[in-house]
N, C-alpha and C. Protein backbone atom coordinates (compact mmCIF):
# COMPACT_ATOMS: atom_id res chain seq x y z
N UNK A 1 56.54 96.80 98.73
CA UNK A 1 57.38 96.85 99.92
C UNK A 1 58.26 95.61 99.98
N UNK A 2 60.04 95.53 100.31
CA UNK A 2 60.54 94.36 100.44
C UNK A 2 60.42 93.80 101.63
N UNK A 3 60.25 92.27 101.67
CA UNK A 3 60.30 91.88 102.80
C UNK A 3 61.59 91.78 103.44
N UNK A 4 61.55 92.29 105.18
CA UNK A 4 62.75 92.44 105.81
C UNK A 4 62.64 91.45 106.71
N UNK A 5 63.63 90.99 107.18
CA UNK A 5 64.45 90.20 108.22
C UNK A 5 63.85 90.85 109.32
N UNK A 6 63.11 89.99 110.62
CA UNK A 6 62.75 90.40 111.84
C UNK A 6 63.87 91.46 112.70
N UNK A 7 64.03 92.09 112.80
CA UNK A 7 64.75 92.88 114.13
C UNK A 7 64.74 91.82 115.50
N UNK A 8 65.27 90.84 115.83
CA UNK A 8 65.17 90.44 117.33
C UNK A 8 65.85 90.85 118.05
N UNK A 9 66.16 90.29 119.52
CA UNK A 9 67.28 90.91 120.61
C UNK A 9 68.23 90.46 120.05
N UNK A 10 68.50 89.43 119.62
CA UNK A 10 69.87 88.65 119.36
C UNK A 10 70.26 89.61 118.32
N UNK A 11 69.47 89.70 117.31
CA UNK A 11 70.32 90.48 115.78
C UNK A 11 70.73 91.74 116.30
N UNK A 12 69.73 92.45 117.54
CA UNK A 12 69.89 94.24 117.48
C UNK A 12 71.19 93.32 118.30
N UNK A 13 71.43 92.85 119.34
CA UNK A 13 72.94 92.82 120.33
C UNK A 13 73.88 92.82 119.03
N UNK A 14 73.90 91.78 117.92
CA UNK A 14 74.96 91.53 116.92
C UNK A 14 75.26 93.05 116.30
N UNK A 15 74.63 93.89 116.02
CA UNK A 15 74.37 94.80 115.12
C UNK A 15 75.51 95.55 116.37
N UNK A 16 74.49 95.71 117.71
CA UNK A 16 74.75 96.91 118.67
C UNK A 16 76.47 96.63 119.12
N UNK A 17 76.98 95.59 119.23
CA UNK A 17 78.30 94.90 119.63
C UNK A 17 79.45 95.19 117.81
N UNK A 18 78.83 95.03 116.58
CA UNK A 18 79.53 95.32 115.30
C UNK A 18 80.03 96.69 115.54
N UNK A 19 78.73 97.27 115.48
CA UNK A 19 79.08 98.97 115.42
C UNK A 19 80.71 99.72 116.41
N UNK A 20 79.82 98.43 117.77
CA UNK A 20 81.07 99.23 118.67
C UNK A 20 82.23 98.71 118.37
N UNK A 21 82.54 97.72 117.75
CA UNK A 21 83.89 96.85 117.52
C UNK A 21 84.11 98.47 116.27
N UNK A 22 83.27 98.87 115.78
CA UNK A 22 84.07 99.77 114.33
C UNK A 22 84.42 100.35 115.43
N UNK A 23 83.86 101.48 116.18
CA UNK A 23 84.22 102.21 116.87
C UNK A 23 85.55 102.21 117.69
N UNK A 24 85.65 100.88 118.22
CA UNK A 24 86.70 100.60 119.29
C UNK A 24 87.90 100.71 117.98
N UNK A 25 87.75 99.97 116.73
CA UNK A 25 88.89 99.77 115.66
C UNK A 25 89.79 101.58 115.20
N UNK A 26 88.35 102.28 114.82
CA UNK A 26 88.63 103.87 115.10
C UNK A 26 89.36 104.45 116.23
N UNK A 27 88.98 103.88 117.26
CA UNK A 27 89.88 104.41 118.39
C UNK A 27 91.55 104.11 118.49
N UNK A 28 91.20 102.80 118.50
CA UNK A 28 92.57 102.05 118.61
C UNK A 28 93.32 102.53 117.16
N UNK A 29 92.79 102.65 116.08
CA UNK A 29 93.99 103.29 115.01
C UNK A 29 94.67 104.59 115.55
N UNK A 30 93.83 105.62 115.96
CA UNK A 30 94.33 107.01 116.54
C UNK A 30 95.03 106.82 117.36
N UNK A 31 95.21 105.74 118.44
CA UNK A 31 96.10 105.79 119.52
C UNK A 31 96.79 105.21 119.52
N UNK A 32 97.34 104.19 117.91
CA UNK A 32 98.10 103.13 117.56
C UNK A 32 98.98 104.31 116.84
N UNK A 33 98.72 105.67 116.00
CA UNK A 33 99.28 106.23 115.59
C UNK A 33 100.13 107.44 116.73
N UNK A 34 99.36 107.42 117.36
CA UNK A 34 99.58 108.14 118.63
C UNK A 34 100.92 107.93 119.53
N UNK A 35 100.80 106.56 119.71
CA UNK A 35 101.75 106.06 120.40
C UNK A 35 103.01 106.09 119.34
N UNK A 36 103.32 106.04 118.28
CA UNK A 36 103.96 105.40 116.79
C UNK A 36 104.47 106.95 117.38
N UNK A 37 103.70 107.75 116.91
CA UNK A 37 104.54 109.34 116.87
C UNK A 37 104.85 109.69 118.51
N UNK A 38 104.94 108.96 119.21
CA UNK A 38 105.88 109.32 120.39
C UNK A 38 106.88 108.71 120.79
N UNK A 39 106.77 107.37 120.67
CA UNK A 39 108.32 106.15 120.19
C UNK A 39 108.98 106.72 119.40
N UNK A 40 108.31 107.69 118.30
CA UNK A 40 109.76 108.05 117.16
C UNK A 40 110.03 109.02 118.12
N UNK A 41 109.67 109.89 118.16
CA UNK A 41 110.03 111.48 119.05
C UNK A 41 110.92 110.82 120.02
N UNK A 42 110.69 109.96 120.99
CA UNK A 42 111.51 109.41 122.15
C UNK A 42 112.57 109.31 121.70
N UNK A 43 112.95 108.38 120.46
CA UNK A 43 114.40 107.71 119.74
C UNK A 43 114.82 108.74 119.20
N UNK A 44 114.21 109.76 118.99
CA UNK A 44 114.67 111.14 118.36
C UNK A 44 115.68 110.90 117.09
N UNK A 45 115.21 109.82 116.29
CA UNK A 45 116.91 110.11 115.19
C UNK A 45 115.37 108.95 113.94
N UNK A 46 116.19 108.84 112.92
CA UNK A 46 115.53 108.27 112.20
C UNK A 46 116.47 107.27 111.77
N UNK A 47 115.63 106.15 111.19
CA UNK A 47 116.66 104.98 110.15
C UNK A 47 117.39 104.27 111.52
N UNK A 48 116.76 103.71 112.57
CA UNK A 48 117.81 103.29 113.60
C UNK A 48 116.83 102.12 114.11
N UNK A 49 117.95 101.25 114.77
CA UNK A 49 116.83 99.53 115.22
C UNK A 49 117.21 99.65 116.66
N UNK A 50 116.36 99.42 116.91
CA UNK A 50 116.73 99.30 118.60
C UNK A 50 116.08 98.11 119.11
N UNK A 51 117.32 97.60 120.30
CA UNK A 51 116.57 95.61 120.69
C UNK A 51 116.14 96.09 121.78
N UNK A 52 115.67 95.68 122.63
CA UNK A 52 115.07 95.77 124.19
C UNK A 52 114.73 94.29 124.82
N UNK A 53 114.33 94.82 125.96
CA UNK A 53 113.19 93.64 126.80
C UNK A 53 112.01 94.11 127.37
N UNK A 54 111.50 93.29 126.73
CA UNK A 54 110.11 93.76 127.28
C UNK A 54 109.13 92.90 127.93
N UNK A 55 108.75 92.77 129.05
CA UNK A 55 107.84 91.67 129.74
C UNK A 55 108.93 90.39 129.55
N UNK A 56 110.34 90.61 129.48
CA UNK A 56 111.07 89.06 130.08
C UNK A 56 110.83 88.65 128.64
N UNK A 57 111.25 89.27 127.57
CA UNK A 57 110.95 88.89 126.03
C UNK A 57 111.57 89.84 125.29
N UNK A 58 112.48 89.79 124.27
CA UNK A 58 113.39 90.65 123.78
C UNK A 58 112.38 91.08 122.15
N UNK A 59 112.55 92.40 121.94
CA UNK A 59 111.42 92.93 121.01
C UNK A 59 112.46 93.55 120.21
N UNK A 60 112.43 93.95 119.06
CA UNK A 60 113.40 95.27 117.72
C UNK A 60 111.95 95.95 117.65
N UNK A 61 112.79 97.20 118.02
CA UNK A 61 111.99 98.29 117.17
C UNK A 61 112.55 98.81 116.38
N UNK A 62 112.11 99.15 114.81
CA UNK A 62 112.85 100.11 113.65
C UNK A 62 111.96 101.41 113.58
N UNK A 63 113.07 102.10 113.27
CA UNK A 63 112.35 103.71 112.56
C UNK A 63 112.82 103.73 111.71
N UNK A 64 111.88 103.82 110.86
CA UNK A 64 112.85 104.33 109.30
C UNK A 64 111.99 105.05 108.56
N UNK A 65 112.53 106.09 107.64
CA UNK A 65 111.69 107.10 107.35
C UNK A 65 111.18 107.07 106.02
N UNK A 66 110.06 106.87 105.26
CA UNK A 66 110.11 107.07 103.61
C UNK A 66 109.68 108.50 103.53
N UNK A 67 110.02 108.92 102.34
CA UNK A 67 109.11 110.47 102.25
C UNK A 67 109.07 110.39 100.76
N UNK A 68 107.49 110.63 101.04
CA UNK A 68 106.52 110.36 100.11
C UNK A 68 106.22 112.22 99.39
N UNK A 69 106.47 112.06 98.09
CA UNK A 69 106.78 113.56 97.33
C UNK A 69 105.07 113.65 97.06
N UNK A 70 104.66 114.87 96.78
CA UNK A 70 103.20 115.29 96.47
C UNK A 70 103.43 116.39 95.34
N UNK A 71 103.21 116.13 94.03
CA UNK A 71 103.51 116.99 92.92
C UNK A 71 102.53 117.77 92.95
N UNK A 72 102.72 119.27 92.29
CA UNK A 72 101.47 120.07 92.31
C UNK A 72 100.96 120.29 90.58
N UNK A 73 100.41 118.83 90.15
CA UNK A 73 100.08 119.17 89.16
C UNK A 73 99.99 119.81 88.01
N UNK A 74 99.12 120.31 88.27
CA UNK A 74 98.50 121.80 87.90
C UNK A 74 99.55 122.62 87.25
N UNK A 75 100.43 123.00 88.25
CA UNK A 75 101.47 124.23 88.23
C UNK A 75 102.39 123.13 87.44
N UNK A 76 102.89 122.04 87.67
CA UNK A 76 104.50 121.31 86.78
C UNK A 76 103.72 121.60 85.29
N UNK A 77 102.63 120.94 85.10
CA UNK A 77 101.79 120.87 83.92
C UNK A 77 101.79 122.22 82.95
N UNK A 78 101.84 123.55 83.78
CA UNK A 78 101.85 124.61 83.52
C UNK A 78 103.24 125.40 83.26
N UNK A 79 104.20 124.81 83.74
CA UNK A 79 105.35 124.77 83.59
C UNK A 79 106.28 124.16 82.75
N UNK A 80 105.39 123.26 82.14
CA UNK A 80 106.69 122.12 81.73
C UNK A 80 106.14 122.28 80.23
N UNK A 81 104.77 122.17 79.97
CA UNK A 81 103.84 122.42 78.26
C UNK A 81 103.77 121.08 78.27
N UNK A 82 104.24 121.00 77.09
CA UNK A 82 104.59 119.74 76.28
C UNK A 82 105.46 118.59 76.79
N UNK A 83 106.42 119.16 77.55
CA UNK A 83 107.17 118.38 78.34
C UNK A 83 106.84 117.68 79.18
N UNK A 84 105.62 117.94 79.80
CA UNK A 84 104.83 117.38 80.97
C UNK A 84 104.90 115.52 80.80
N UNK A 85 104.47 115.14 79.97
CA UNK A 85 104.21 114.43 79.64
C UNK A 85 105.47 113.42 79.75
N UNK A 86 106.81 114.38 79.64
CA UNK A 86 107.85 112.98 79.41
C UNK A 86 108.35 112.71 80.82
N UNK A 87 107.97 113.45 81.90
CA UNK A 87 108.32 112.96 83.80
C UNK A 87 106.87 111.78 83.92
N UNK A 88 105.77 111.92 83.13
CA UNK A 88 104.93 111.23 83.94
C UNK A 88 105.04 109.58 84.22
N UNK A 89 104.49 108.67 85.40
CA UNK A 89 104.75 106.97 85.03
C UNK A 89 103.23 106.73 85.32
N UNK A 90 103.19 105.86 85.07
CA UNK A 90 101.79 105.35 85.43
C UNK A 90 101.24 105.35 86.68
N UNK A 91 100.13 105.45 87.17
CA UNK A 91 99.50 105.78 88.55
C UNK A 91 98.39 104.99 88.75
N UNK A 92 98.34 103.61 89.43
CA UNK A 92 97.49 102.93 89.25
C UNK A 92 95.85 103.48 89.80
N UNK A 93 96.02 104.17 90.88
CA UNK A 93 94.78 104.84 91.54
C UNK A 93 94.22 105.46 89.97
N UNK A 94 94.97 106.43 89.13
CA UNK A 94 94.30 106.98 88.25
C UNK A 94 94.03 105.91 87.28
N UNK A 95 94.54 104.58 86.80
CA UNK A 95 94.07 104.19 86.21
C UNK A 95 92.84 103.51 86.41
N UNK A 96 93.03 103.07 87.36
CA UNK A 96 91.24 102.29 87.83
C UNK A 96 90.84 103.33 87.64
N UNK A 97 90.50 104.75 87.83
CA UNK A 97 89.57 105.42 87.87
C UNK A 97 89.25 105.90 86.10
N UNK A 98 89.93 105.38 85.48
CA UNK A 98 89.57 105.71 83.61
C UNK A 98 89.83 104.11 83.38
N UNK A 99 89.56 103.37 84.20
CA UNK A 99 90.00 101.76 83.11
C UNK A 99 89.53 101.69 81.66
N UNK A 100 87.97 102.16 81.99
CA UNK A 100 87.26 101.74 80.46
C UNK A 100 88.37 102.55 78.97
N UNK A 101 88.66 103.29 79.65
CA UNK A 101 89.42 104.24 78.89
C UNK A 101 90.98 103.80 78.76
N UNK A 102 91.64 103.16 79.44
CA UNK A 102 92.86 102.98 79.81
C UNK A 102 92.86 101.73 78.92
N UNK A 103 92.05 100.58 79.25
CA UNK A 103 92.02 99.18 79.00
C UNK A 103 92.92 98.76 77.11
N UNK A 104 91.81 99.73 76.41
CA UNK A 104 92.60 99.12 75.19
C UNK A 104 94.34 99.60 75.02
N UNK A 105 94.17 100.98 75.56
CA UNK A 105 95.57 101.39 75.13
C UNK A 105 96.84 100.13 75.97
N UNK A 106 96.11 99.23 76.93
CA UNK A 106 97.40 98.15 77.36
C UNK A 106 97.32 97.18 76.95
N UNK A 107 96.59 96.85 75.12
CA UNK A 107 96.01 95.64 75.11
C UNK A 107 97.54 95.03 74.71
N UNK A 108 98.67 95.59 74.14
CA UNK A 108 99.84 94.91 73.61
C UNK A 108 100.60 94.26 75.20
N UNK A 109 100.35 94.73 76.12
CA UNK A 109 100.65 94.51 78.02
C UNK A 109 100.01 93.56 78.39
N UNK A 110 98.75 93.40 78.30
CA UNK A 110 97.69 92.05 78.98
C UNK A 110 98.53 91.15 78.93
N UNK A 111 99.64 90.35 78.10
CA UNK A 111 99.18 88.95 78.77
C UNK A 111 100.75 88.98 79.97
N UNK A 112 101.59 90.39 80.31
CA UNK A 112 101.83 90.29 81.61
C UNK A 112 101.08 90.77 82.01
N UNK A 113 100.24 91.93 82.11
CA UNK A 113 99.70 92.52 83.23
C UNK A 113 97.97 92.34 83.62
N UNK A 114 97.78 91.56 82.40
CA UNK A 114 95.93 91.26 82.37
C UNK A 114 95.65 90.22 83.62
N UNK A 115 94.62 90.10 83.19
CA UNK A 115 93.45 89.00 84.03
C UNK A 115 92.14 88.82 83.13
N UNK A 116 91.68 87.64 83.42
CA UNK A 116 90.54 87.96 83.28
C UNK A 116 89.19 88.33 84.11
N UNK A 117 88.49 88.77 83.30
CA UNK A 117 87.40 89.03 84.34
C UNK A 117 86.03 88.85 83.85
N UNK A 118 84.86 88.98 84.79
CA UNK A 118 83.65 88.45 84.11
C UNK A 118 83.44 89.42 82.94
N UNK A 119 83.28 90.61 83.08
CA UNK A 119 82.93 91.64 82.16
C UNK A 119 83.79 90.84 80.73
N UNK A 120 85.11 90.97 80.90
CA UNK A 120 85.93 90.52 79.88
C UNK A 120 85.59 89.17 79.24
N UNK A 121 85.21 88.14 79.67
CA UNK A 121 85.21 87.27 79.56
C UNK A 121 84.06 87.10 78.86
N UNK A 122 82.99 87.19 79.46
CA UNK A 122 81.30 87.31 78.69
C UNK A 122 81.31 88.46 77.46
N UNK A 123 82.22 89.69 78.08
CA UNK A 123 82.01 90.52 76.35
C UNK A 123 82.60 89.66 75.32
N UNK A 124 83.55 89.03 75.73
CA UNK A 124 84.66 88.19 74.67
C UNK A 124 83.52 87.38 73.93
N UNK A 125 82.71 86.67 74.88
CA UNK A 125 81.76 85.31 74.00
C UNK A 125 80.58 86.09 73.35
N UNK A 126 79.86 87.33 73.81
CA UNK A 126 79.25 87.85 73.50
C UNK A 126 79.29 88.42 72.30
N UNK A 127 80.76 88.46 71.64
CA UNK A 127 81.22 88.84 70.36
C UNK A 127 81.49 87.86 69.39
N UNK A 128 81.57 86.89 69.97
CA UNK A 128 82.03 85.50 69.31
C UNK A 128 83.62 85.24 69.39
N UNK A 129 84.29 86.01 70.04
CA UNK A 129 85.75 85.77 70.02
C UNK A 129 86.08 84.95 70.90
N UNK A 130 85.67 84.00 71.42
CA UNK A 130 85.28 82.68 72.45
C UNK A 130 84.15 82.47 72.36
N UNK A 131 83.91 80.80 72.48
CA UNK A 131 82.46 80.17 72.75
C UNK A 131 82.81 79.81 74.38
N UNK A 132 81.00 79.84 74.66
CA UNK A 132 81.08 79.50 76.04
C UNK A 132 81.08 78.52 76.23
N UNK A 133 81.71 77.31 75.59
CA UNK A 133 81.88 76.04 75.77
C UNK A 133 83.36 76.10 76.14
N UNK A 134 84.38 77.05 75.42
CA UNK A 134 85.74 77.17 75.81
C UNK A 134 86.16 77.76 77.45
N UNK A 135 85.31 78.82 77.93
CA UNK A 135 85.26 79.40 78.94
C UNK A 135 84.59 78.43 80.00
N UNK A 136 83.72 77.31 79.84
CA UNK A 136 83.45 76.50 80.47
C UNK A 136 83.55 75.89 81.70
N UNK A 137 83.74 76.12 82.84
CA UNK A 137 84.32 74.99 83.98
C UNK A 137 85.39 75.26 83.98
N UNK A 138 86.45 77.25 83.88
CA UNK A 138 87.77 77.13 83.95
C UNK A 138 87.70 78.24 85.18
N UNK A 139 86.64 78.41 85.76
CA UNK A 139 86.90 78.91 86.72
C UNK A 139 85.77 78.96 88.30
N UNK A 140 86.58 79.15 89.11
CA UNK A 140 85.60 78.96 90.26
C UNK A 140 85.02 79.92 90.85
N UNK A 141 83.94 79.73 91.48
CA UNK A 141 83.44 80.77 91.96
C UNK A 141 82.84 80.64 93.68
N UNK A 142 83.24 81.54 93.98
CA UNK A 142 83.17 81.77 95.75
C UNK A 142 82.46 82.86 96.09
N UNK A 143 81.54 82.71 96.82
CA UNK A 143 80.47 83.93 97.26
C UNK A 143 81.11 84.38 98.84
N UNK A 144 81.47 85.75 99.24
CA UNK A 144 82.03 85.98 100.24
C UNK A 144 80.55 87.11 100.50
N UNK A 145 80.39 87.11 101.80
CA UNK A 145 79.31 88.04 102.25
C UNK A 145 80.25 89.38 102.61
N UNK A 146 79.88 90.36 102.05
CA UNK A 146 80.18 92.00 102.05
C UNK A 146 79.22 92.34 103.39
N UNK A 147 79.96 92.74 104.58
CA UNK A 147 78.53 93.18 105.63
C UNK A 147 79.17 94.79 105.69
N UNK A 148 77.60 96.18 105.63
CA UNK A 148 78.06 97.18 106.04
C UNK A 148 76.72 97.64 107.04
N UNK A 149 77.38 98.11 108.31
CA UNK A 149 76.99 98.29 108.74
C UNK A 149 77.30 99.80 109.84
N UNK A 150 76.27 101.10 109.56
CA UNK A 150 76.49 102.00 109.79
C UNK A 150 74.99 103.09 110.43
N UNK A 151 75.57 104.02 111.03
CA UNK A 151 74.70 104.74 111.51
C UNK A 151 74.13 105.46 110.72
N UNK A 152 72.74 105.74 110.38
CA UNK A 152 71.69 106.74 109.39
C UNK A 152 71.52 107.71 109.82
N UNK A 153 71.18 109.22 109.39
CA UNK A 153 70.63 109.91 110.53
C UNK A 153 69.44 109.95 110.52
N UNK A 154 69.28 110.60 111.61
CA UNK A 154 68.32 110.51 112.68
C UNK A 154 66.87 110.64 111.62
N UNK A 155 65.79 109.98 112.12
CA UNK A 155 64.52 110.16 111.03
C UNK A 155 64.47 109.04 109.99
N UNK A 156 65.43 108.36 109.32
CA UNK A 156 65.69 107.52 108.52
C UNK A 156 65.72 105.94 109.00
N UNK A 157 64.57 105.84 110.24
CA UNK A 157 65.23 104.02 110.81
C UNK A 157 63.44 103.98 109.78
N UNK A 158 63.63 102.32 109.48
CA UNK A 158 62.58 101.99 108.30
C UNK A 158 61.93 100.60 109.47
N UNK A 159 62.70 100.76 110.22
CA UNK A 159 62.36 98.95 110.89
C UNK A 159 62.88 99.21 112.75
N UNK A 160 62.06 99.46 113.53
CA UNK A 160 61.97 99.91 114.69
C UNK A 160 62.46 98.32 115.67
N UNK A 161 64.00 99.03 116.19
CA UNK A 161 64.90 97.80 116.91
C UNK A 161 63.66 96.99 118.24
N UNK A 162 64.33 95.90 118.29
CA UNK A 162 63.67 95.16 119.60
C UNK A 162 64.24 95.97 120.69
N UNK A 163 63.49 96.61 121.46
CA UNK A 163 63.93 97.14 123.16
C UNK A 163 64.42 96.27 123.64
């Protein structure tokens, strides 16, 4: 069994006050978008700046429109054959998602578009293509705490809150 951190009043308030800050953040996006799509509707036109006053303080508002295209894959792919291939550009979402796969084909690109990284760096010495005497003290390291904190369902509490 791991040992856990006490549940006290203070931690359940921290926990019980986090959650609602997500919550309140959820809210406030919907009604931040909310409001966004009724200022445009009001100005009724697109691509336009408008100055005002507001509270005895002069504010710009812009509308301006991008429009963002959504290809249907599948079907251009099915359409085009062979051709497919000569509209496509690179898509970084898809590449993180095949890096291991992606990585060598940009090795002639790395030294604009690389980095290093631990994986990279330790496979490098791990092969002998650097000693870890060269990699040495050339970089720093900073520990940032990742907090997640979320609702389980119901049946799943392991550690019963302070009342």
């Amino acid at each position: 069994m791991q040992n856990r951190p006490e549940m006290t009043s203070e931690v359940e308030g921290m926990l019980r006050r986090y959650l609602a800050i997500q919550r309140e953040e959820r809210a406030l996006k919907a009604e931040k978008e909310g409001l966004r799509d009724r200022i445009v509707d009001y100005l009724g036109c697109s691509n336009v700046t408008w100055e005002a006053a507001l509270g005895g303080r002069n504010i710009e508002i812009r509308v301006r429109v991008r429009e963002d295209l959504e290809w249907n894959d599948v079907l251009l792919r099915s359409r085009l054959g062979s051709r497919y291939e000569s509209i496509l550009y690179p898509d970084i979402k898809k590449i993180r998602e095949h890096m291991d796969e992606v990585a060598p084909l940009l090795r002639p690109a790395l030294l604009s578009v690389g980095t290093p990284t631990r994986k990279s760096v330790w496979s490098a010495v791990s092969d002998g293509v650097v000693s870890r005497d060269e990699v040495a003290g050339v970089h720093t390291t900073r520990q940032r705490p990742i907090l997640t904190v979320r609702h389980l369902p119901a049946g799943r509490v392991e550690q019963s809150a302070v009342a």
